[in-house]
C-alpha atoms as a PDB file:
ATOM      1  CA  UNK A   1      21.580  21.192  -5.833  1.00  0.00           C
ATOM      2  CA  UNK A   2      17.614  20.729  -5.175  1.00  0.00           C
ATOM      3  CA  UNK A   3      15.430  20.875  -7.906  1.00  0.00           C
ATOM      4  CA  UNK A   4      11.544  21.921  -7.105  1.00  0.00           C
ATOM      5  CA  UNK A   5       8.749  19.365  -8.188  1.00  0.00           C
ATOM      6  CA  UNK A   6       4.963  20.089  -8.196  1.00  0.00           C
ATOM      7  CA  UNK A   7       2.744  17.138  -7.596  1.00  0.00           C
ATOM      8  CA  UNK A   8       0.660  16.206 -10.778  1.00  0.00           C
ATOM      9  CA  UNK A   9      -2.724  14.781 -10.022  1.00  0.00           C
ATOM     10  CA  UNK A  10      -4.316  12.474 -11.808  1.00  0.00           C
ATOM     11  CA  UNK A  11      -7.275  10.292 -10.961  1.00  0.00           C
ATOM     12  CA  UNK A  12      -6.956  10.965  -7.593  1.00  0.00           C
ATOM     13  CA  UNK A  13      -3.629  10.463  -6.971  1.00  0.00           C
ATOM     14  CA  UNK A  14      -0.505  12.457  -6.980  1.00  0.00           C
ATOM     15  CA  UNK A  15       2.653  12.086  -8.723  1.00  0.00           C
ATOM     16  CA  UNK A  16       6.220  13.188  -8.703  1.00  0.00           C
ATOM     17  CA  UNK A  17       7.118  13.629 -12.804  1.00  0.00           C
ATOM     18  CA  UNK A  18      10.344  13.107 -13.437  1.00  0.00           C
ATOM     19  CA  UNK A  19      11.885  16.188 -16.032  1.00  0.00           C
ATOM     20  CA  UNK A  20      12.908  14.683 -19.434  1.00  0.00           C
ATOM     21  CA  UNK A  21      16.635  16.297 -18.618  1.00  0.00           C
ATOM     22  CA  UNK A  22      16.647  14.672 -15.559  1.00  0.00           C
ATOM     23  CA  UNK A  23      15.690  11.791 -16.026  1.00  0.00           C
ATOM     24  CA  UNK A  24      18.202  11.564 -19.491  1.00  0.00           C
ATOM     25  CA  UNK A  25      20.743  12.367 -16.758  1.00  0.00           C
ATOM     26  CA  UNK A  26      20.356   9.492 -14.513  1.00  0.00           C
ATOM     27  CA  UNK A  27      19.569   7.169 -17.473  1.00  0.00           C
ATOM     28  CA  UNK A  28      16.148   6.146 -16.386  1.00  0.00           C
ATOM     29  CA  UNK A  29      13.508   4.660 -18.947  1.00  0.00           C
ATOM     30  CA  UNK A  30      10.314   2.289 -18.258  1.00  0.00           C
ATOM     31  CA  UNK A  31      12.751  -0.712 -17.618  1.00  0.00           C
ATOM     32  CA  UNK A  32      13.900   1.184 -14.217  1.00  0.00           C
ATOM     33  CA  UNK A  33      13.081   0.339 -11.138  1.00  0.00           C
ATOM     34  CA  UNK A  34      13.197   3.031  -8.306  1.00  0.00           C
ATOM     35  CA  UNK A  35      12.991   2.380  -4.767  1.00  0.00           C
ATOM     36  CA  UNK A  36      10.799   4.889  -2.385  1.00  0.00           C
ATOM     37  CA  UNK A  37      12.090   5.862   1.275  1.00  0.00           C
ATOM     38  CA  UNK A  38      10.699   7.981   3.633  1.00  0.00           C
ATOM     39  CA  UNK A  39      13.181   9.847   6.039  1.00  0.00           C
ATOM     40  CA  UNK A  40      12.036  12.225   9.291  1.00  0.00           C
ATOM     41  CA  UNK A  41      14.313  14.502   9.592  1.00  0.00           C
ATOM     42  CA  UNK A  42      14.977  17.909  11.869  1.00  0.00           C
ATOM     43  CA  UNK A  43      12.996  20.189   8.573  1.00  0.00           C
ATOM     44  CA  UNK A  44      10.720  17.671   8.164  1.00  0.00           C
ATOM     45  CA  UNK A  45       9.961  14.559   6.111  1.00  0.00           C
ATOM     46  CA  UNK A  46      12.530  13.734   2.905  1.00  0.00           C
ATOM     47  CA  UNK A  47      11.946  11.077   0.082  1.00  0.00           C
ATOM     48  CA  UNK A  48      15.222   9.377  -1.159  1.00  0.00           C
ATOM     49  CA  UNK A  49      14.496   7.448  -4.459  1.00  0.00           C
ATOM     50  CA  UNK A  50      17.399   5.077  -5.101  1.00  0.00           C
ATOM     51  CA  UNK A  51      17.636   3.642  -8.781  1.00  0.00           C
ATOM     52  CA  UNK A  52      18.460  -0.153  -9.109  1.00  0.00           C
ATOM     53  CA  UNK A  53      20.246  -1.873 -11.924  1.00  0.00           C
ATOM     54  CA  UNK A  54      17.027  -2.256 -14.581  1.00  0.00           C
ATOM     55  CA  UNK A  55      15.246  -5.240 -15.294  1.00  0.00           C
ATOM     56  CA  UNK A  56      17.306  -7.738 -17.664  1.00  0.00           C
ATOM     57  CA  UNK A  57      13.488  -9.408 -18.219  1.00  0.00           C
ATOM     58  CA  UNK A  58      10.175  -8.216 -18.425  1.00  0.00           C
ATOM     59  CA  UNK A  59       7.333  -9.269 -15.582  1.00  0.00           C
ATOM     60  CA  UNK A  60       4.586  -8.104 -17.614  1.00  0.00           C
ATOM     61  CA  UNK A  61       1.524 -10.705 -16.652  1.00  0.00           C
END
């Protein structure tokens, strides 16, 4: 079942926000790591986010 998402702006560029449900849902929190594609398709273009394992350390430099 879709869900429809407004782009937020901010500082110039735009962002998909993920809803707090949603996101609760899937079990994502700031140690996820989601992974972007872009897919052409017959209706158009179609972005497929894919959620990876999260980070067992942090890379913060």
């Amino acid at each position: 079942m879709p869900i429809q998402l407004t782009p937020t702006k901010i500082k110039g560029s735009k962002y998909l926000l993920i809803p707090k449900d949603l996101a609760q849902l899937l079990e994502i929190d700031d140690k996820s790591i989601l992974n972007l594609t872009i897919e052409d398709g017959d209706k158009g273009q179609r972005l497929v986010y894919s959620i990876r394992e999260k980070s067992s350390s942090s890379t913060e430099s």
